[in-house]
C-alpha atoms as a PDB file:
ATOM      1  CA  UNK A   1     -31.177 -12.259  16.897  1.00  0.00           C
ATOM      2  CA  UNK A   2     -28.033 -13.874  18.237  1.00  0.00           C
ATOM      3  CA  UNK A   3     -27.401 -15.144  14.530  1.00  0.00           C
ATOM      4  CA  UNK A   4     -27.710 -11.455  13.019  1.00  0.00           C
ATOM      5  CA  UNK A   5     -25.881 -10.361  15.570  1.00  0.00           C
ATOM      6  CA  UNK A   6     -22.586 -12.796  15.179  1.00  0.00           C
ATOM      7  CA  UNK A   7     -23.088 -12.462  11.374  1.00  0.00           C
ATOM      8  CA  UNK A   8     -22.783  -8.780  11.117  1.00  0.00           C
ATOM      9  CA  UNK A   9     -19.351  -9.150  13.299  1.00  0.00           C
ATOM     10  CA  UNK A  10     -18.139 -11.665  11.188  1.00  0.00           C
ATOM     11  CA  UNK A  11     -18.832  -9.012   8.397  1.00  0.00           C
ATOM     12  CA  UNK A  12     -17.598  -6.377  10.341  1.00  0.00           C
ATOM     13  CA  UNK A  13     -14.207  -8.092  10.787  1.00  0.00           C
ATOM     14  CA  UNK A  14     -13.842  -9.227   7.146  1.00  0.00           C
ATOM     15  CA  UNK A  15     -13.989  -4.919   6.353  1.00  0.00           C
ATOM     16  CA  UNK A  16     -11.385  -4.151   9.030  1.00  0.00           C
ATOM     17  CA  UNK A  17      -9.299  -6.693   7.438  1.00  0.00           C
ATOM     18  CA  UNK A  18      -9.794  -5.632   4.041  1.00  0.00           C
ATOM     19  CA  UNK A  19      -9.249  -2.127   4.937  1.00  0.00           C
ATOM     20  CA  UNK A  20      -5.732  -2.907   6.484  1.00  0.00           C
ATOM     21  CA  UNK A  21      -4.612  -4.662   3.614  1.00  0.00           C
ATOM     22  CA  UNK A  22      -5.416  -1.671   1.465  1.00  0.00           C
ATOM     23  CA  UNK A  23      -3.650   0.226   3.569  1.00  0.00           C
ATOM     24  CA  UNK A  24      -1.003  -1.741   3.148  1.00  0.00           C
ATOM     25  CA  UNK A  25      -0.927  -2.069   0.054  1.00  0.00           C
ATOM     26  CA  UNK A  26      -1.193   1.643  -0.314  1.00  0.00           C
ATOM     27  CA  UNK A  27       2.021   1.436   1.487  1.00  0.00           C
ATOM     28  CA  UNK A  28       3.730  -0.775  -0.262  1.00  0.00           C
ATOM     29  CA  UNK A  29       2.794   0.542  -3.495  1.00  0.00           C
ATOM     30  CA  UNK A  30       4.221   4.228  -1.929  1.00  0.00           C
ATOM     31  CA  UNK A  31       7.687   2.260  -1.268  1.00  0.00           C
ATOM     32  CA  UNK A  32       8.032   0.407  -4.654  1.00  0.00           C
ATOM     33  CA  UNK A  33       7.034   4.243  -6.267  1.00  0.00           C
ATOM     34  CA  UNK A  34       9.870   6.145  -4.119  1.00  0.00           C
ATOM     35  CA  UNK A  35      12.863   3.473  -4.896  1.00  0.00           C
ATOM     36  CA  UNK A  36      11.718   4.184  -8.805  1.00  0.00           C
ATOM     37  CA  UNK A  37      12.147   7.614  -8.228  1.00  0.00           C
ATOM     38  CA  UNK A  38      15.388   7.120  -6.608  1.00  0.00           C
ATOM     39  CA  UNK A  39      16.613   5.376  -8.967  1.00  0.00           C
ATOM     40  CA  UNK A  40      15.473   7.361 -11.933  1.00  0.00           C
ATOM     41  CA  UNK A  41      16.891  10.100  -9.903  1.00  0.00           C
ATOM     42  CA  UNK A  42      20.423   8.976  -9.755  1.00  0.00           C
ATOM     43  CA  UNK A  43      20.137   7.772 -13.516  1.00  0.00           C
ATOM     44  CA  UNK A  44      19.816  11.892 -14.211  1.00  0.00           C
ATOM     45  CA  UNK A  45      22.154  12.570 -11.789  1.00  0.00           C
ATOM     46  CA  UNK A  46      24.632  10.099 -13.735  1.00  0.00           C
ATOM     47  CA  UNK A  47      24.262  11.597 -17.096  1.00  0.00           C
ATOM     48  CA  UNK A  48      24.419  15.480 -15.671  1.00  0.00           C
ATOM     49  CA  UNK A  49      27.538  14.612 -14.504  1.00  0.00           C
ATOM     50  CA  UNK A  50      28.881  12.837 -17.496  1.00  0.00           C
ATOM     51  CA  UNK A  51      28.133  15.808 -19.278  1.00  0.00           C
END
């Protein structure tokens, strides 16, 4: 029972993990998406201006 038991934890802890580095990828991924906008942003901006 012990083995199951110490098995299932390791398991356990290998999801957690993989579930925070979704999450931070999710992040991540959120940050890299914002600064495009940003900069896509200020590209418009640019040529409104110019115009």
């Amino acid at each position: 029972m012990k083995t199951a038991s110490k098995e299932l934890q390791k398991l356990r802890s290998m999801a957690e993990n993989s579930l925070k580095k979704t999450a931070e990828l999710q992040q991540v991924l959120a940050q890299i998406e914002a600064t495009l906008t940003r900069a896509e942003n200020q590209k418009v901006i640019k040529k409104t201006r110019n115009y």
